[in-house]
C-alpha atoms as a PDB file:
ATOM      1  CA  UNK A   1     -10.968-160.283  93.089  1.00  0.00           C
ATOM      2  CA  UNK A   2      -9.963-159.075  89.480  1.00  0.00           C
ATOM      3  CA  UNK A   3     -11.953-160.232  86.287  1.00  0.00           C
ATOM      4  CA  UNK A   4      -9.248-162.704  85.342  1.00  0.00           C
ATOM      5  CA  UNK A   5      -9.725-164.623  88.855  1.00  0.00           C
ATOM      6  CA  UNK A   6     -13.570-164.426  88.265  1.00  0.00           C
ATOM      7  CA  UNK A   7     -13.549-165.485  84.802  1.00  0.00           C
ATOM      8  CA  UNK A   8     -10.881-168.630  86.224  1.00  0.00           C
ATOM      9  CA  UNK A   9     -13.645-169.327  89.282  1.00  0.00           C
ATOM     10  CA  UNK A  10     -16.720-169.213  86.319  1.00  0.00           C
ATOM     11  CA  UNK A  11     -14.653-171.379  84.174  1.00  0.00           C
ATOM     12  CA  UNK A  12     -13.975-173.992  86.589  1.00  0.00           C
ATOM     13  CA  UNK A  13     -17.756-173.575  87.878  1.00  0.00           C
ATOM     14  CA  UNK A  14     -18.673-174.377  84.239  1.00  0.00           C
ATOM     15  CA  UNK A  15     -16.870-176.976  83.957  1.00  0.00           C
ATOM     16  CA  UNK A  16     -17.574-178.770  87.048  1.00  0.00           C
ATOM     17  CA  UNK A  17     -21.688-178.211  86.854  1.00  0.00           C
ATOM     18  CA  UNK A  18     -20.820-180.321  82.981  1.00  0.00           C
ATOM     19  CA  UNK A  19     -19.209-182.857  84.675  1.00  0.00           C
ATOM     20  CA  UNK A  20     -21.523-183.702  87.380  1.00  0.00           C
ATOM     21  CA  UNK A  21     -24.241-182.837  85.181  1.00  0.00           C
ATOM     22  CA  UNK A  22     -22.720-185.926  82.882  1.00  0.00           C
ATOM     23  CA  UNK A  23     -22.415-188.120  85.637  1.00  0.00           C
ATOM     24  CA  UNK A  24     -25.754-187.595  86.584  1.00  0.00           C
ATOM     25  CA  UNK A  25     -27.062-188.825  83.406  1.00  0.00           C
ATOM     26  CA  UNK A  26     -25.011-192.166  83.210  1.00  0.00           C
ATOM     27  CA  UNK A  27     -26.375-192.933  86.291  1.00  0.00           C
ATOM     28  CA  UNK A  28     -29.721-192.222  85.311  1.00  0.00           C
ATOM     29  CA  UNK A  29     -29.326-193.699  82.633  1.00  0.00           C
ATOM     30  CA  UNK A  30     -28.229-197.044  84.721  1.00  0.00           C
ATOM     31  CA  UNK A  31     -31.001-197.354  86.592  1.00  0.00           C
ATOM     32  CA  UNK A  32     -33.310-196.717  83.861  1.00  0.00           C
ATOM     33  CA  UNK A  33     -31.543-199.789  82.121  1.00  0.00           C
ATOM     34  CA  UNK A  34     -31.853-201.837  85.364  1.00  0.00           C
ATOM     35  CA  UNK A  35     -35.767-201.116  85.618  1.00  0.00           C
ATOM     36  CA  UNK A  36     -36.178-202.261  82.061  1.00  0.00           C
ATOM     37  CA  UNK A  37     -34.359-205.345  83.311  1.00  0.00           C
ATOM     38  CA  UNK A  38     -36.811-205.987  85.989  1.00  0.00           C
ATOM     39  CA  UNK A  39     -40.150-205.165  83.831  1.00  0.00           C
ATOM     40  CA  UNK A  40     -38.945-207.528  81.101  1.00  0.00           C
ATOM     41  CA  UNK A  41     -38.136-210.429  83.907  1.00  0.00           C
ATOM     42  CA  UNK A  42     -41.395-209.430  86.063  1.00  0.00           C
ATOM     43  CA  UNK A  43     -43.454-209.537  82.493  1.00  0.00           C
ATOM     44  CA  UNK A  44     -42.120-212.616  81.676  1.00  0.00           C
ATOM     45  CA  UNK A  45     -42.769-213.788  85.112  1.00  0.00           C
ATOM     46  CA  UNK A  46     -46.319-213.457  84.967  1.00  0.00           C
ATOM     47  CA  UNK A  47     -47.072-215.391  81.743  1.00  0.00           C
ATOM     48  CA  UNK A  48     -45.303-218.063  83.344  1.00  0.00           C
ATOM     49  CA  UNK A  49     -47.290-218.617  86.463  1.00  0.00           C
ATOM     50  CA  UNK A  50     -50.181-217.986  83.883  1.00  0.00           C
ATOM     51  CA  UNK A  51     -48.841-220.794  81.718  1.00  0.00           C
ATOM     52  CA  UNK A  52     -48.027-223.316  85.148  1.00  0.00           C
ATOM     53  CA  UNK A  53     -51.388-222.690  86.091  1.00  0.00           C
ATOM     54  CA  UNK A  54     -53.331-223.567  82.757  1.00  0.00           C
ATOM     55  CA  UNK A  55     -55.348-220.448  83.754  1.00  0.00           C
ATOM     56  CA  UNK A  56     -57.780-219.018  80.826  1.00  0.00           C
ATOM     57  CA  UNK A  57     -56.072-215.787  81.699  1.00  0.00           C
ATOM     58  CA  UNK A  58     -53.265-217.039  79.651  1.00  0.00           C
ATOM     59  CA  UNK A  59     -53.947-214.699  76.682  1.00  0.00           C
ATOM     60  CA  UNK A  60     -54.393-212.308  78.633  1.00  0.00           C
ATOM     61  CA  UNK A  61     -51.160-212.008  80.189  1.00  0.00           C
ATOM     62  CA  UNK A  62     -49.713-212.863  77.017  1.00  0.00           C
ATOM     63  CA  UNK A  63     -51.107-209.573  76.023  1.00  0.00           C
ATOM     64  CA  UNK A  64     -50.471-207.759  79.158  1.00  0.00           C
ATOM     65  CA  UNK A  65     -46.827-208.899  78.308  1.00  0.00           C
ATOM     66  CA  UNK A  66     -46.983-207.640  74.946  1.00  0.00           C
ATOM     67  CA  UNK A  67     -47.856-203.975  75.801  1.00  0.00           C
ATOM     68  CA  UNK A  68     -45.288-203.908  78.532  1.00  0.00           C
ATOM     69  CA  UNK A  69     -42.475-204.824  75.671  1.00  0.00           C
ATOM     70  CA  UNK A  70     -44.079-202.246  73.543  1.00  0.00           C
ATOM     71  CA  UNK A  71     -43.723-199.693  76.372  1.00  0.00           C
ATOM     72  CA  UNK A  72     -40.052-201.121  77.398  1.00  0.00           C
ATOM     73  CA  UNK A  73     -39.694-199.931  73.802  1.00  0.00           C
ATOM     74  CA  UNK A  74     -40.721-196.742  73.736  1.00  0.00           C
ATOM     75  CA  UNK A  75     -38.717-196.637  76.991  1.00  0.00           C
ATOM     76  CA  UNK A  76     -35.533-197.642  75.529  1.00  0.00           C
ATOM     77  CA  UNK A  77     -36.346-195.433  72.756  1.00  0.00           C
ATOM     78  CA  UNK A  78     -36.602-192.498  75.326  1.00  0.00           C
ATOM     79  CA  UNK A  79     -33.376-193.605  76.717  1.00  0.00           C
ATOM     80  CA  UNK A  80     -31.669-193.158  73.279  1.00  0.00           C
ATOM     81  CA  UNK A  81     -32.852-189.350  72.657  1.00  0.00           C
ATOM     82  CA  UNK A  82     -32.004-188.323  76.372  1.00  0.00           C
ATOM     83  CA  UNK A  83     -28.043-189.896  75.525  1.00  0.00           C
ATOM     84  CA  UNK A  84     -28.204-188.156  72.315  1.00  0.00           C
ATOM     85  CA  UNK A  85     -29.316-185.332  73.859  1.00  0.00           C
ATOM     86  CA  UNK A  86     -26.610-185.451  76.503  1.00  0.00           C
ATOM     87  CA  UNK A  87     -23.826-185.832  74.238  1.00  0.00           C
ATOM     88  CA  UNK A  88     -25.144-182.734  71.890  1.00  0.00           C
ATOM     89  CA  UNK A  89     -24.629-180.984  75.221  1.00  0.00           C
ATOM     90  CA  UNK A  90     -21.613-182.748  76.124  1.00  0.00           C
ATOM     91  CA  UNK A  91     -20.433-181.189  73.040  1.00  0.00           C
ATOM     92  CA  UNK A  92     -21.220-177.991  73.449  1.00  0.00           C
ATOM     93  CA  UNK A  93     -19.673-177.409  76.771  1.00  0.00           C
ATOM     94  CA  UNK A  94     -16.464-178.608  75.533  1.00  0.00           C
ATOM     95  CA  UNK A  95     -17.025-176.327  72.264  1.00  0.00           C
ATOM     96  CA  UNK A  96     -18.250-173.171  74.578  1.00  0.00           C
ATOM     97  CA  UNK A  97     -14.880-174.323  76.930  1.00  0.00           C
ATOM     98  CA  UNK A  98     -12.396-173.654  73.915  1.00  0.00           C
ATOM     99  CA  UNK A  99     -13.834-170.855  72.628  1.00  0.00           C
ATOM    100  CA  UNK A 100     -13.761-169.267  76.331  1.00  0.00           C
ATOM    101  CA  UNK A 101     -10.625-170.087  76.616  1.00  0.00           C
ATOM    102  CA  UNK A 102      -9.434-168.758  73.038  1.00  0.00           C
ATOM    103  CA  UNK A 103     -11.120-165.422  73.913  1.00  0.00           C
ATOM    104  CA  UNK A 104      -9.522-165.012  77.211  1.00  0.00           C
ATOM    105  CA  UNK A 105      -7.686-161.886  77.145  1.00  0.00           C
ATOM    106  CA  UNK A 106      -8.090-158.777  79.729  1.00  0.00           C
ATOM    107  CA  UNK A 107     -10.562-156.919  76.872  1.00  0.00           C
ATOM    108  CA  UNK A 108     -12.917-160.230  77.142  1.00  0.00           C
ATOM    109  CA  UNK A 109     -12.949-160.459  81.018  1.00  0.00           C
ATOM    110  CA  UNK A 110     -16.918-159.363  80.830  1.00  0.00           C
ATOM    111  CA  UNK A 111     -17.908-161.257  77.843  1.00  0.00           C
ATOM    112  CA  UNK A 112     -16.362-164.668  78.883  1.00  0.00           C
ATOM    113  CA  UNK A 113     -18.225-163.381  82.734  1.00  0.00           C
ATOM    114  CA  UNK A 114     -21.488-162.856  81.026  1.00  0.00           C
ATOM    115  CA  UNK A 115     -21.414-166.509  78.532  1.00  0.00           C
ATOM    116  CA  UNK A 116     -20.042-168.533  81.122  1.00  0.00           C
ATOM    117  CA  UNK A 117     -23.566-167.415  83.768  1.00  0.00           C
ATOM    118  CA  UNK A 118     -25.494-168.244  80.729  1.00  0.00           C
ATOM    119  CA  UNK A 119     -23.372-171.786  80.306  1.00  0.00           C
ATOM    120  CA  UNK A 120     -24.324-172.219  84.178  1.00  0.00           C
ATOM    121  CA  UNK A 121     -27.857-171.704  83.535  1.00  0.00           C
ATOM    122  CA  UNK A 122     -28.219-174.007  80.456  1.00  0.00           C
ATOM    123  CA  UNK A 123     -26.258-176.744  82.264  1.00  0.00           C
ATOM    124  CA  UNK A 124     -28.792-176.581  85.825  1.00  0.00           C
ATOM    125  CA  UNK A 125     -31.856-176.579  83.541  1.00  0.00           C
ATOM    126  CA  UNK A 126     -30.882-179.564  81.864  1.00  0.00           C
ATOM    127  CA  UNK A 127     -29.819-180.809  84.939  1.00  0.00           C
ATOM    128  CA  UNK A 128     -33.548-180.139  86.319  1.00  0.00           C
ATOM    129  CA  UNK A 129     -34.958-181.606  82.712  1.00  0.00           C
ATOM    130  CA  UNK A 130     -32.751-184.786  82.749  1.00  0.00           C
ATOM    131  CA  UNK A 131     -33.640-185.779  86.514  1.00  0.00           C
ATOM    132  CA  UNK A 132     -37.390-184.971  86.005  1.00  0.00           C
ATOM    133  CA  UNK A 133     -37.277-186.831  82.742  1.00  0.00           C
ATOM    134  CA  UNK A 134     -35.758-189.944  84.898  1.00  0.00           C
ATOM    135  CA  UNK A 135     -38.177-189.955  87.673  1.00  0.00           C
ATOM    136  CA  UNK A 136     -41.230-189.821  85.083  1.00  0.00           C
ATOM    137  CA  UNK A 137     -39.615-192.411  83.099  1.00  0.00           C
ATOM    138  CA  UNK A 138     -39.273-194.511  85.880  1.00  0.00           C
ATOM    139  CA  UNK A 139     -42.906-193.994  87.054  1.00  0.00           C
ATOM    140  CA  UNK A 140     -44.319-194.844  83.421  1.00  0.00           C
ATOM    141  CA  UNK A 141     -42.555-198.063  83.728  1.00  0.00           C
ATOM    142  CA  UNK A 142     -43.388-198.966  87.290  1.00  0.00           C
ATOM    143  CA  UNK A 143     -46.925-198.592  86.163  1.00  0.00           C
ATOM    144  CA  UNK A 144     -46.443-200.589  82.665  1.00  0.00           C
ATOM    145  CA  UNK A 145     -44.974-203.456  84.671  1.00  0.00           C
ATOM    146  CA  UNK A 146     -48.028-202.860  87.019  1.00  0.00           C
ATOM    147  CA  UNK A 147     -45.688-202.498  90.117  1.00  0.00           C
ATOM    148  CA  UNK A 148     -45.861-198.747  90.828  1.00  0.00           C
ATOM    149  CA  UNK A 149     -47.827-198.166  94.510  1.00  0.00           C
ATOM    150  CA  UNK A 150     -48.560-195.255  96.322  1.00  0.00           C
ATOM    151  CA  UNK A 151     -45.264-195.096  98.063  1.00  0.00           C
ATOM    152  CA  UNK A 152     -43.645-194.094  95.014  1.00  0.00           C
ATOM    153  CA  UNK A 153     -45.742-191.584  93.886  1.00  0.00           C
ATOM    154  CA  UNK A 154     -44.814-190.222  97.545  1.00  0.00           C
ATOM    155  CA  UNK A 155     -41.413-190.551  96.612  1.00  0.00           C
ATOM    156  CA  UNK A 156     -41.602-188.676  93.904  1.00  0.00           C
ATOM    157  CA  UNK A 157     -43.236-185.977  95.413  1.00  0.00           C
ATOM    158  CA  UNK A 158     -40.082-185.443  97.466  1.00  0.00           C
ATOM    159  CA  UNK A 159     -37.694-185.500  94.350  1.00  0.00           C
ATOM    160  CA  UNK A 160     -39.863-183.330  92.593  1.00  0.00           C
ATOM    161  CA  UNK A 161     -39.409-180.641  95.670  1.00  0.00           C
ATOM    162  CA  UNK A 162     -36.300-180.097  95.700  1.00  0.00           C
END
């Protein structure tokens, strides 16, 4: 295989890890929206049985509600850095694409060899940050919305493994 083929194979590599790497994040990024979803309703949920039932643990749970929005907050806040974040990087891989692609000549073979590893590196450690940054913001809000249970934390164990 001649440099030119392996700088092709790397480029397409590159290019593909981006890609999935992007998809990866919208669909985190779904199901982190969806959880919020459920908190809010499940919140909500709970000061109205509270309310139905007259129960002195009304306040309460109108305070129990009120932290979880604050956290759904801070959540959705989260949410907005980690898209941010993804489109930064989004951006660079398209800028690090065309500038690979400007310097491709026979004299470059190595260079373009040696940035695109380091392109492939980047793009699996944010790979590895964005998933554990999904499963810990999904824990945080399972506990906020007081519905996280030993089964997940075993569940995350296995997700963390790999």
């Amino acid at each position: 295989m001649n440099a030119t083929s392996l700088v092709l194979l790397l480029l397409g590599l590159v290019a593909g890890l981006a890609v999935g790497w992007l998809a990866a994040r919208r669909r985190a990024d779904l199901v982190l929206q969806s959880s919020l979803r459920a908190a809010e309703a499940s919140a909500q949920e709970v000061v109205r049985a509270a309310e139905a039932a007259g129960h002195a643990s009304l306040r309460e749970a109108a305070a129990e509600l009120s932290e979880a929005r604050i956290e759904i907050a801070s959540l959705h806040a989260e949410l907005d850095a980690e898209r941010s974040h993804a489109e930064r990087t989004e951006t660079l891989l398209r800028r690090n694409d065309a500038q690979l692609k400007e310097l491709f000549s026979t004299q470059a073979a190595e260079a373009l060899q040696r940035n695109a590893e380091a392109v492939i590196q980047l793009a699996q450690a944010q790979l590895a940050k964005a998933r554990y940054d999904r499963i810990m913001a999904g824990l945080r809000l399972r506990q906020a919305s007081g519905q996280l249970t030993p089964q997940d934390v075993a569940s995350v164990d296995g997700l963390l493994i790999r």
